[in-house]
Protein backbone atom coordinates (compact mmCIF):
# COMPACT_ATOMS: atom_id res chain seq x y z
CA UNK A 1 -10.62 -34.72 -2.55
CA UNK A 2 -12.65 -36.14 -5.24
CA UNK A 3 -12.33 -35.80 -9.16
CA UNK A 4 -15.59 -34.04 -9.04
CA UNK A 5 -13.53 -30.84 -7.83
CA UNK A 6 -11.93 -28.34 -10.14
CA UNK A 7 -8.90 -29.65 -12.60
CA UNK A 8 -5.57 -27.51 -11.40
CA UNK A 9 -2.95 -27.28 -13.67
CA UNK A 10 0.49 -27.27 -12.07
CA UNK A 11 2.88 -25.66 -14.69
CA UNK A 12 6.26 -26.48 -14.33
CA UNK A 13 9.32 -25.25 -16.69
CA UNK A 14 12.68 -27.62 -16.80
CA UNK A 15 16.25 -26.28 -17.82
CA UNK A 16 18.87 -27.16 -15.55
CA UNK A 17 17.85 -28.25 -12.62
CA UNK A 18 19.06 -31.81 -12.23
CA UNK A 19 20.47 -30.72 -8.60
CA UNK A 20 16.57 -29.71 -7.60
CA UNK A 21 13.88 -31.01 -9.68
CA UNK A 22 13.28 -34.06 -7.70
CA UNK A 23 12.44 -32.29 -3.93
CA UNK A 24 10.16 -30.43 -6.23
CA UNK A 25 7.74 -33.24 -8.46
CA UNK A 26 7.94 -35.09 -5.23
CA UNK A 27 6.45 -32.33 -3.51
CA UNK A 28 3.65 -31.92 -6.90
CA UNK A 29 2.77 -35.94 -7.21
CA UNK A 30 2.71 -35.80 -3.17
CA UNK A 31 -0.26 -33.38 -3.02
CA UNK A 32 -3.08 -33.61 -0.59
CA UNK A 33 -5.83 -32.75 -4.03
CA UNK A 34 -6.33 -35.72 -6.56
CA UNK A 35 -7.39 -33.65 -9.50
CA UNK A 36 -3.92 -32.41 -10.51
CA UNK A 37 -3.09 -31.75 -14.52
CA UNK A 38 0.66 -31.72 -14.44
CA UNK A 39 2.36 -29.74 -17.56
CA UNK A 40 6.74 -29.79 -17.59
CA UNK A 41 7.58 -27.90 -20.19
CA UNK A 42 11.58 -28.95 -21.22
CA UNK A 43 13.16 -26.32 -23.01
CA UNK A 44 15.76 -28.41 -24.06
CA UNK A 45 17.95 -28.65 -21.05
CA UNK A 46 21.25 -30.02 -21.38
CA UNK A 47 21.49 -32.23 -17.81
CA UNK A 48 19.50 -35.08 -16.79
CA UNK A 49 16.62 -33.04 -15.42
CA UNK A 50 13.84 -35.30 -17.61
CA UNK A 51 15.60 -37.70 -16.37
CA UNK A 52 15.11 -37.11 -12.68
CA UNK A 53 11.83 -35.92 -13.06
CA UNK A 54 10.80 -39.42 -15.04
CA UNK A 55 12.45 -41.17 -12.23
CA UNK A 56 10.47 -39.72 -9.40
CA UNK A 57 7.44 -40.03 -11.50
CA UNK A 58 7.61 -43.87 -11.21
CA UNK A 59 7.19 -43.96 -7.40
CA UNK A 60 3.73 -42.19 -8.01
CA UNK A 61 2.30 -44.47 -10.75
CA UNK A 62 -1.23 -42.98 -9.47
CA UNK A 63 0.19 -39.73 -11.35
CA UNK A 64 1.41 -40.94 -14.32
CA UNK A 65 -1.61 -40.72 -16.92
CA UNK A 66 -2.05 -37.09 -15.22
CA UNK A 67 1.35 -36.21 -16.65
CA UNK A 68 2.61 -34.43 -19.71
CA UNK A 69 6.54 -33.55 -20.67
CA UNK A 70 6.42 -31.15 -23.40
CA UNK A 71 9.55 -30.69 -25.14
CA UNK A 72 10.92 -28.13 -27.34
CA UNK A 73 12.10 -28.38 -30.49
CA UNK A 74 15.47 -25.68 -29.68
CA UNK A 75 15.95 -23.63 -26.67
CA UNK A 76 13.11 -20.73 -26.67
CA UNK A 77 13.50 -19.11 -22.90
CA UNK A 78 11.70 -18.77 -20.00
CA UNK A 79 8.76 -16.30 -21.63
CA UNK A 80 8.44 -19.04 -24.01
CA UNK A 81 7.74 -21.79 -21.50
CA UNK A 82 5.76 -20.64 -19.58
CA UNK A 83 3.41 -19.71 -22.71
CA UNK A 84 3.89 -23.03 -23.56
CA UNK A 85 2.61 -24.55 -20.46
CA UNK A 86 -0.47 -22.12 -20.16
CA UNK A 87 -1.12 -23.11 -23.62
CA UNK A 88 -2.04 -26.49 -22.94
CA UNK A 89 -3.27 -26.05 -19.42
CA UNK A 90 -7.03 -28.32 -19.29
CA UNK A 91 -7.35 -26.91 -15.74
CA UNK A 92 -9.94 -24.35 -14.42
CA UNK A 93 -7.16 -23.32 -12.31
CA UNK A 94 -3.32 -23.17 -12.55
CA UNK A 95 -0.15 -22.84 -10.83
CA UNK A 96 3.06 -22.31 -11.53
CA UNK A 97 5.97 -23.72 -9.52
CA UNK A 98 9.67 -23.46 -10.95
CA UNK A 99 11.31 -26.67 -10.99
CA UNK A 100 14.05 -25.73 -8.58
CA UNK A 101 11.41 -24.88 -5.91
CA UNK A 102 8.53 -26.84 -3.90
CA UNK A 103 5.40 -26.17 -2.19
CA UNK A 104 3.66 -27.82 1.10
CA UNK A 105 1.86 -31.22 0.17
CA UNK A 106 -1.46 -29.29 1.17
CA UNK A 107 -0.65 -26.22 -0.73
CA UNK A 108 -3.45 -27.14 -4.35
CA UNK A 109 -6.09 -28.39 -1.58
CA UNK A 110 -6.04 -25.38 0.65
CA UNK A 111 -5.77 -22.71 -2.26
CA UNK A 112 -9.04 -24.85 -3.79
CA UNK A 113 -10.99 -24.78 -1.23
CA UNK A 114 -10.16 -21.02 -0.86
CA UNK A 115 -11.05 -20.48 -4.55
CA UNK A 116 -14.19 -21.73 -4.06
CA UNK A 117 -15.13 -20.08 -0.83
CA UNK A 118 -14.69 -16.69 -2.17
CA UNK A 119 -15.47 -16.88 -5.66
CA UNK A 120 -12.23 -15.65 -6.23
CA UNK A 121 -10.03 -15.19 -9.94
CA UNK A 122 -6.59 -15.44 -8.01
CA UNK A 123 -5.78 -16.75 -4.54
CA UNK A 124 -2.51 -15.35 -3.28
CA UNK A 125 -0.23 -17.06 -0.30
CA UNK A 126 2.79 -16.60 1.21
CA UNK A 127 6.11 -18.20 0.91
CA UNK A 128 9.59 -18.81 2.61
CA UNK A 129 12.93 -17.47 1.56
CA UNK A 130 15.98 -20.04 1.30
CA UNK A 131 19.24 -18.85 1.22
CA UNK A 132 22.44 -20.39 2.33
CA UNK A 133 22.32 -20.75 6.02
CA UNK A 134 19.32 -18.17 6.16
CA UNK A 135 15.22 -18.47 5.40
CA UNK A 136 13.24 -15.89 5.31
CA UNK A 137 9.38 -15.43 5.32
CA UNK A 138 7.91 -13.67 2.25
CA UNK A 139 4.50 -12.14 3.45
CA UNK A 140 1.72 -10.24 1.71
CA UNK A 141 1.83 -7.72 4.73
CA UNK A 142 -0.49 -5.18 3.36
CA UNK A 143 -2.78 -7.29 0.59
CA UNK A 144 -5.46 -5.58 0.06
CA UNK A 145 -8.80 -7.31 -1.63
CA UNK A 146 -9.47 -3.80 -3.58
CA UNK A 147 -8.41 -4.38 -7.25
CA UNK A 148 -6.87 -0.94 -8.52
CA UNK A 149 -4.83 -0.62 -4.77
CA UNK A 150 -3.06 -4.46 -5.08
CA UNK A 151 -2.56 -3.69 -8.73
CA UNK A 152 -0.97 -0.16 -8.01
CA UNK A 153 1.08 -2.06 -5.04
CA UNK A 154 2.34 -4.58 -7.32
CA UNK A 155 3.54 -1.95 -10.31
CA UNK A 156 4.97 -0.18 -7.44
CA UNK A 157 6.77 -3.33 -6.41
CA UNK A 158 5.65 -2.78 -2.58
CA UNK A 159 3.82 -6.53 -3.45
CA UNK A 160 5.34 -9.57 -4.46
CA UNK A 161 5.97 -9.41 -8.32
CA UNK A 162 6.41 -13.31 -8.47
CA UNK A 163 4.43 -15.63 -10.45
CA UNK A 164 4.72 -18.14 -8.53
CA UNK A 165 2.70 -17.99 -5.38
CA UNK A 166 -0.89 -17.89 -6.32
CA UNK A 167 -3.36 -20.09 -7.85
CA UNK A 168 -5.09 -18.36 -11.10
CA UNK A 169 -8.35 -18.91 -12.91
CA UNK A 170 -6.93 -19.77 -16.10
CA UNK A 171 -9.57 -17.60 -18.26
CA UNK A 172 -8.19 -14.92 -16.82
CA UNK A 173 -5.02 -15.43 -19.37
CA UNK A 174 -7.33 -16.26 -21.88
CA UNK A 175 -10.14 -14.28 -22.37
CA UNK A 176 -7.41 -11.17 -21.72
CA UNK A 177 -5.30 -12.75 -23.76
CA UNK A 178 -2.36 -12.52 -21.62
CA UNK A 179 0.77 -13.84 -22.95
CA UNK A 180 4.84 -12.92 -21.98
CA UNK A 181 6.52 -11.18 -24.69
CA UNK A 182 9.09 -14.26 -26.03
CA UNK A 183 12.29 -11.93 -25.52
CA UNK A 184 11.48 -11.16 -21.79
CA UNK A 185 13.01 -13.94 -20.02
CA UNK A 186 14.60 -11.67 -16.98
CA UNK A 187 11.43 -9.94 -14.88
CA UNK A 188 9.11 -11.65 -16.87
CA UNK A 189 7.19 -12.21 -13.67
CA UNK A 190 6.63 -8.24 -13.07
CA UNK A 191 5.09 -7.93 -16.53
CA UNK A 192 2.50 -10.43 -16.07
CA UNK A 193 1.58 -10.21 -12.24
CA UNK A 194 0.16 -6.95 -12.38
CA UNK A 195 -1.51 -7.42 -15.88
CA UNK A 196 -3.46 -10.50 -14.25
CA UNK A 197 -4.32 -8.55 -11.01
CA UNK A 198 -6.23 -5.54 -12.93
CA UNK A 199 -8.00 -8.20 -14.84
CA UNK A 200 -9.33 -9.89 -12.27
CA UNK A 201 -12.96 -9.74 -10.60
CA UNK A 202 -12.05 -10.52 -7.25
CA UNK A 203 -8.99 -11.77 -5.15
CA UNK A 204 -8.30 -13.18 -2.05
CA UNK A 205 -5.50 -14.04 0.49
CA UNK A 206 -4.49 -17.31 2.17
CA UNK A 207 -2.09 -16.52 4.75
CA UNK A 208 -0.15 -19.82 4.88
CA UNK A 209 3.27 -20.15 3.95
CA UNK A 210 3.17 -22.50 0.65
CA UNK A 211 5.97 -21.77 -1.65
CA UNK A 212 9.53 -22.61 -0.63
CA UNK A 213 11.86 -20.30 -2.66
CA UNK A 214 15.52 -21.68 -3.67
CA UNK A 215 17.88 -19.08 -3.29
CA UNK A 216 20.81 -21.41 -2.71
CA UNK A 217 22.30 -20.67 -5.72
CA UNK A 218 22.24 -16.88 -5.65
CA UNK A 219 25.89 -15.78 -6.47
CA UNK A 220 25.83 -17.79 -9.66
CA UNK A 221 23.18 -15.49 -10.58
CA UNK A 222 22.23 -12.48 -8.96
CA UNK A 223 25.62 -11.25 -8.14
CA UNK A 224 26.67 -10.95 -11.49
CA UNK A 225 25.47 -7.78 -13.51
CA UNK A 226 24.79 -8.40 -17.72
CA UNK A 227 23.91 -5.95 -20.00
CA UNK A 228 21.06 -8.56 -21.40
CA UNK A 229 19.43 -8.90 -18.33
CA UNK A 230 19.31 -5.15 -17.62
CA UNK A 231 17.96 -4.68 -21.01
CA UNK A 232 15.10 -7.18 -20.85
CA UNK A 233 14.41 -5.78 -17.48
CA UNK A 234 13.71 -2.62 -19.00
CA UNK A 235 11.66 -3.77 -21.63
CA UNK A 236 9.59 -4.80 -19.05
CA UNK A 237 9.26 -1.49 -17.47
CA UNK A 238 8.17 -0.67 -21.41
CA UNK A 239 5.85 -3.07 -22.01
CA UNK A 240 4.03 -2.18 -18.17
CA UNK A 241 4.07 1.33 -19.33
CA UNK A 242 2.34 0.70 -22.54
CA UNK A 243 -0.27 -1.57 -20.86
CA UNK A 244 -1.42 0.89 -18.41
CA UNK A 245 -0.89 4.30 -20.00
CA UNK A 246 -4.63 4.24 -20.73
CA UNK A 247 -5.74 3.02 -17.55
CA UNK A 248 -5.62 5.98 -15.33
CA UNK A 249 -2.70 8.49 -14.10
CA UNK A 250 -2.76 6.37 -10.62
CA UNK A 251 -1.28 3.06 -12.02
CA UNK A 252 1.59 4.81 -14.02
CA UNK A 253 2.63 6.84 -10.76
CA UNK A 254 2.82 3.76 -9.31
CA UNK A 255 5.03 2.45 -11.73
CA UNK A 256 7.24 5.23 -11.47
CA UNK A 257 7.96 3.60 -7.66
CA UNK A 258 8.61 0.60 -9.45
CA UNK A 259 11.22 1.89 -11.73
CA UNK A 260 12.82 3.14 -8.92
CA UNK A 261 13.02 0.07 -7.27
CA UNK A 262 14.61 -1.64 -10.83
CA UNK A 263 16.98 1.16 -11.11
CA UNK A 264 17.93 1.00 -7.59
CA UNK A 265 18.28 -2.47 -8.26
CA UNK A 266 20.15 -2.04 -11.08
CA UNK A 267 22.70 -0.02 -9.83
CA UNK A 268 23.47 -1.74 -6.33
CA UNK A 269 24.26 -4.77 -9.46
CA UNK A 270 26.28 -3.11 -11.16
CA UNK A 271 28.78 -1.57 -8.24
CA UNK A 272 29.19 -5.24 -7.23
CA UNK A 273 31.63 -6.10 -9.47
CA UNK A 274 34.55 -4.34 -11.65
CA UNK A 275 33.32 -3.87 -15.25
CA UNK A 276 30.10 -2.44 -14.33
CA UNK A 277 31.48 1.50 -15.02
CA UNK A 278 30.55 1.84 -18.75
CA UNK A 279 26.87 0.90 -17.98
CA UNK A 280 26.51 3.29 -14.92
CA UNK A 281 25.86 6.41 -17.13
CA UNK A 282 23.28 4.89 -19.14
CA UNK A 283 21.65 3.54 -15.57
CA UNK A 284 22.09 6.95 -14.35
CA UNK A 285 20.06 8.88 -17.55
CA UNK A 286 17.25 6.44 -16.87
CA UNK A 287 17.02 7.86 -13.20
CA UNK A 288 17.31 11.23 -14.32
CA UNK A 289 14.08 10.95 -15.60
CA UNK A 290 12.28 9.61 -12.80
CA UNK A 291 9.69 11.73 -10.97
CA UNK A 292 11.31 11.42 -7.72
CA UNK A 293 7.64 12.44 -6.39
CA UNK A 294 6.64 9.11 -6.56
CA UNK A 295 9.56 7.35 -5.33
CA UNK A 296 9.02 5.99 -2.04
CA UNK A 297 10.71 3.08 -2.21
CA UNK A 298 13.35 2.12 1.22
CA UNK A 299 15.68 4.76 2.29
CA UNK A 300 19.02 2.42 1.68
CA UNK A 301 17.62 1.62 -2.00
CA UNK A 302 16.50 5.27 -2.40
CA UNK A 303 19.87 6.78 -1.62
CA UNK A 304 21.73 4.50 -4.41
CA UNK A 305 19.71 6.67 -6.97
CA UNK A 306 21.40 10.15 -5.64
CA UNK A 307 24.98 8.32 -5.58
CA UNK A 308 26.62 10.77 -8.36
CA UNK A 309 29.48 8.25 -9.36
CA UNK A 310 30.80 4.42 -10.01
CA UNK A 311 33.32 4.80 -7.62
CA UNK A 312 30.70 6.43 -4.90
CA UNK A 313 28.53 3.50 -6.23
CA UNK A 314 31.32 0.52 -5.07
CA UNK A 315 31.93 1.99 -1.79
CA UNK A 316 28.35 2.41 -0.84
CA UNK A 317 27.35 -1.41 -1.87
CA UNK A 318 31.03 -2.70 0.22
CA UNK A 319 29.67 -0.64 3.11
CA UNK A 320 25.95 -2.11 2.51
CA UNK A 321 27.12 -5.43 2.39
CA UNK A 322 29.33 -5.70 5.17
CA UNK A 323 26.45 -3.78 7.25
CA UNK A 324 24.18 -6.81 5.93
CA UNK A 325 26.94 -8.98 7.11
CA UNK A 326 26.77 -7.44 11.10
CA UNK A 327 23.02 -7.44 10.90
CA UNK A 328 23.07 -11.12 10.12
């Protein structure tokens, strides 16, 4: 394409990623679209990620003056970052890709020329899954074009919460002034998503699978339950709560759902591993005040929220996992 189309921003935060980042910016500086404003944001990682990045950069030297490495001045987060990088964003559109992931070399071109064709504030597209020795699709199965519905289906979590994944008007974070709370670095993703869907004017759907998720690393991470991450994870919850509590009785039942997924979430967490006992009470308050009207979420999450004790808890997620095991 020629510079005469719409600047994208591609918004990219760094922190140790060394092992990934280059499969990624080759698949950014490899894109199919020429108009490309590139924005890394390092939050001071402590590998050789700029490193990497700089390296790869150098076999693209048609990239270069469309590059910018912002660095910060101490650690801030994820929330932080990606403020950062929206910040500073010069394109009509953006995009954000996490620097241990990579998209299709067509991925900017196609969502474009999507954008354009319907007029649209967001562009939504589908994904793949990797895990080790497993990839999975990740579909918008039921997107639906109608504003209030996608925005209830994403507080409900029936959507994908991800921020990644779409290609976004940029006014829409600024004239709403949308910006992530600096202390939510763990679901930061859910708070924004739905926040930028019920501002928009019109969405659309490309159903082409984009986005390649790493979930390689997944027991370094997911597997292991803190009290931090639940805790930000709530706020989340909070800060949705607050947003839409004068936007209609519809989008806060939907939320409900979407507690009930986090909870269920939550909990499944916690029974993986030993020292998760002196948090299940507190999980279990939080689910006593769920409206279980509005809970609709799968029947093996569902059930986790009836499960009465820790030890009930551990035996259910051994007996989930090793039926995930046979299913495989």
């Amino acid at each position: 394409m020629q510079n005469t189309q719409p600047v994208v921003s591609i918004l990219v935060p760094i922190y140790g990623v060394e092992k990934y980042i280059a499969r990624c910016v080759e698949s950014l500086f490899g894109q199919t679209y020429d108009n490309i404003d590139y924005v890394f944001v390092d939050d001071c990682t402590p590998d050789n990620s700029i490193t990497v990045l700089k390296n790869v950069l150098s076999n693209y030297p048609n990239r270069k003056d469309s590059v910018r490495i912002i660095r910060h001045k101490k650690n801030q987060g994820l929330a932080v970052t990606r403020n950062t990088a929206v910040a500073v964003a010069k394109g009509e559109f953006l995009m954000h890709v996490d620097s241990d992931d990579w998209i299709e070399l067509n991925t900017v071109e196609l969502c474009v020329k999507k954008m354009i064709e319907t007029n649209s504030d967001i562009v939504y597209f589908d994904g793949v899954l990797h895990k080790p020795n497993l990839t999975l699709p990740i579909r918008h199965n039921h997107f639906t074009t109608k504003i209030k519905d996608e925005t209830c289906r994403i507080l409900a979590r029936k959507e994908s919460v991800s921020i990644w994944g779409a290609l976004i008007r940029t006014a829409l974070y600024i004239n709403n002034k949308i910006v992530l709370k600096e202390d939510l670095n763990n679901g930061e993703d859910y708070d924004i998503t739905p926040k930028l869907c019920y501002n928009a004017s019109s969405i659309t759907y490309l159903p082409e699978s984009l986005y390649h998720y790493n979930f390689l690393n997944e027991d370094s991470y997911s597997h292991v339950f803190s009290q931090k991450k639940w805790e930000q994870t709530w706020k989340v919850i909070e800060d949705l709560h607050d947003y839409f509590s004068d936007k209609g009785q519809e989008y806060l039942n939907a939320l409900i759902t979407g507690e009930g997924d986090v909870l269920s979430r939550i909990l499944i967490d916690i029974g993986k591993y030993d020292g998760g006992k002196k948090y299940f009470n507190i999980i279990r308050q939080r689910v006593k005040q769920l409206d279980m009207r509005y809970v609709d979420n799968p029947i093996l999450y569902r059930l986790v929220l009836y499960i009465p004790s820790y030890v009930l808890l551990q035996v259910y997620c051994k007996f989930s996992s090793l039926l995930k095991k046979k299913v495989k």
